[in-house]
C-alpha atoms as a PDB file:
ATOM      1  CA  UNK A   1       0.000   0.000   0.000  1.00  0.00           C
ATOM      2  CA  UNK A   2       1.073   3.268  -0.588  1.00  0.00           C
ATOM      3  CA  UNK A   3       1.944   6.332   1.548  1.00  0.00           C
ATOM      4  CA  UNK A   4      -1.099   8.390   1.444  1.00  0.00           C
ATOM      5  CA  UNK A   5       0.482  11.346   1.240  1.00  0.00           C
ATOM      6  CA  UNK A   6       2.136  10.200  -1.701  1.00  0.00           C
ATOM      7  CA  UNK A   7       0.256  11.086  -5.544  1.00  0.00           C
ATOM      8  CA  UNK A   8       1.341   8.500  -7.777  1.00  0.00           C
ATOM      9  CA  UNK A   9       1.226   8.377 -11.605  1.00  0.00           C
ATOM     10  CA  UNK A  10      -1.516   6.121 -12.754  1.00  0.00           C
ATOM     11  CA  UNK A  11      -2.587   5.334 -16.124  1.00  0.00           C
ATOM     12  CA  UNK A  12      -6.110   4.712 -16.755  1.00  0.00           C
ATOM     13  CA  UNK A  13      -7.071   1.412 -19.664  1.00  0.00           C
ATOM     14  CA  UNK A  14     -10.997   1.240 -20.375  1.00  0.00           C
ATOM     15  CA  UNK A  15     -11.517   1.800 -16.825  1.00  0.00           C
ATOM     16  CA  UNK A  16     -10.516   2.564 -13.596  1.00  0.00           C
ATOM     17  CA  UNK A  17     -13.134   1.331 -10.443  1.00  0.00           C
ATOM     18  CA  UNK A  18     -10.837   0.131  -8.108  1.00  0.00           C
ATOM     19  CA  UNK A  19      -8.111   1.275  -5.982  1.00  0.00           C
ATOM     20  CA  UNK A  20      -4.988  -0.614  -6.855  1.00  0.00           C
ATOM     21  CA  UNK A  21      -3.928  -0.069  -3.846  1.00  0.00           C
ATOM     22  CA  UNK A  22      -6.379  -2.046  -1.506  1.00  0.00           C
ATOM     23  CA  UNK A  23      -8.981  -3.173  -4.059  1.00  0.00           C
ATOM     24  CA  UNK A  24     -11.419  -0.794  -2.796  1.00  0.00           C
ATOM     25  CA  UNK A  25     -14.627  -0.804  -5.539  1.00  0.00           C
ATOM     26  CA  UNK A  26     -17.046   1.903  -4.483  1.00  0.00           C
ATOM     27  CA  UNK A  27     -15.042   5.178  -6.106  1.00  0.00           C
ATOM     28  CA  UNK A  28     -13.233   7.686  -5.680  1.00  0.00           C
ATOM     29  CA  UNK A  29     -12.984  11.273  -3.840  1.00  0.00           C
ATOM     30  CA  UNK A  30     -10.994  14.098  -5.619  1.00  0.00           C
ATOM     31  CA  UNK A  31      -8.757  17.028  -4.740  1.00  0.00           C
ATOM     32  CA  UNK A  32      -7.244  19.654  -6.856  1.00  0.00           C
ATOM     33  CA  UNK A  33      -3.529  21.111  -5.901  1.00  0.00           C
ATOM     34  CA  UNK A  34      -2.643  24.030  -7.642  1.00  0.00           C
ATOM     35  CA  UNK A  35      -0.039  23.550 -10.239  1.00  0.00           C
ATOM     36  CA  UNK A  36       1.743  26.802  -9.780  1.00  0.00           C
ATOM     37  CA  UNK A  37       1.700  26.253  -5.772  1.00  0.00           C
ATOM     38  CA  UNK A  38       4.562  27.241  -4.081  1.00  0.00           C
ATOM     39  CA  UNK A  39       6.297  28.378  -7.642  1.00  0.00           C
ATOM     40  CA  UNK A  40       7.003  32.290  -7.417  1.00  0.00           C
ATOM     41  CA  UNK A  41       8.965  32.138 -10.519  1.00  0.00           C
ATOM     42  CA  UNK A  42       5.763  31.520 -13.062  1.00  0.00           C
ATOM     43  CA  UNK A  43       4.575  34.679 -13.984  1.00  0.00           C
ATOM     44  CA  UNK A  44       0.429  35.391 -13.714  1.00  0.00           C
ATOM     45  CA  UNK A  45      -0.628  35.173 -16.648  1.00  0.00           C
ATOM     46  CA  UNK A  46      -4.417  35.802 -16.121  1.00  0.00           C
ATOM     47  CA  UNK A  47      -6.986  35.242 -13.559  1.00  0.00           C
ATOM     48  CA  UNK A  48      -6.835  31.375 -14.863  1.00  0.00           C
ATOM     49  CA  UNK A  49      -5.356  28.567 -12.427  1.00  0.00           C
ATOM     50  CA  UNK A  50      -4.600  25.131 -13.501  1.00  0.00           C
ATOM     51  CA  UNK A  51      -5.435  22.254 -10.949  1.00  0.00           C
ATOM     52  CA  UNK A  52      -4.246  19.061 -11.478  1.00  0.00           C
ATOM     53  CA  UNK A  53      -7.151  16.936 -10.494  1.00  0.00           C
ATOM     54  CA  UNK A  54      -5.976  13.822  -7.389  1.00  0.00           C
ATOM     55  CA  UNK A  55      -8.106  10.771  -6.913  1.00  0.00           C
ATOM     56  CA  UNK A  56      -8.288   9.736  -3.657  1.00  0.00           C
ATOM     57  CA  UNK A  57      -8.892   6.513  -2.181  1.00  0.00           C
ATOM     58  CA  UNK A  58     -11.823   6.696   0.649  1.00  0.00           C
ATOM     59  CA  UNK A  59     -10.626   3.602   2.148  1.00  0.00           C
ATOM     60  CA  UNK A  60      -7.181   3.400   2.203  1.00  0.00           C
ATOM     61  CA  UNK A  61      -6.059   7.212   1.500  1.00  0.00           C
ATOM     62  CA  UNK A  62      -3.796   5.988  -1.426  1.00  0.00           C
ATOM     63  CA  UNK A  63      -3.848   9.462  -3.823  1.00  0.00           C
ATOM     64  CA  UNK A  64      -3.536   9.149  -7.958  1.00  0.00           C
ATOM     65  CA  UNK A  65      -2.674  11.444 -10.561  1.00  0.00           C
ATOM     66  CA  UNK A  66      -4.361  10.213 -13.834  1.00  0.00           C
ATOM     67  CA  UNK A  67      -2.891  12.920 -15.625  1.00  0.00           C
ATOM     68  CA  UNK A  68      -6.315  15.129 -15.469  1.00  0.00           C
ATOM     69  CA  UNK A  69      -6.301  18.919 -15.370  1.00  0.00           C
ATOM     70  CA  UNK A  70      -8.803  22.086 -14.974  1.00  0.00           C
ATOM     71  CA  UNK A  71      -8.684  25.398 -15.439  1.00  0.00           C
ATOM     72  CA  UNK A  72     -10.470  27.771 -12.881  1.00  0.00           C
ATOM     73  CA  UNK A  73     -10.871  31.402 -13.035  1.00  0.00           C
ATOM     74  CA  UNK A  74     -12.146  33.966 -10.337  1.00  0.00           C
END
């Protein structure tokens, strides 16, 4: 089992509906960590951020990036 506070890569086949961690089949939560976070050297460009978007394991914590972004704006 992973660390949960460790995101690891994860590609995604057809489908993803189980935590590879623990087997866990009943979904996901989600979190969204600022890509620019704790980087003062990007410039702002606009009012735009870019998440990256975390799935989270409910049962066992394990955390996944599946390589899923979004933009948000003020």
């Amino acid at each position: 089992m992973p660390d949960p506070g460790e995101i690891r890569s994860l590609k995604i086949g057809t489908e993803l509906k189980a935590c590879p961690a623990c087997g866990y089949k009943s979904g996901f939560h989600t979190s969204f960590l600022n890509i620019n976070a704790g980087n003062a050297s990007v410039p702002i460009r606009s009012t735009r951020e870019v998440y990256r978007i975390i799935l989270i394991c409910p049962e066992c914590g394990a955390r996944y990036d599946v390589g899923w972004k979004a933009p948000f704006s003020e």
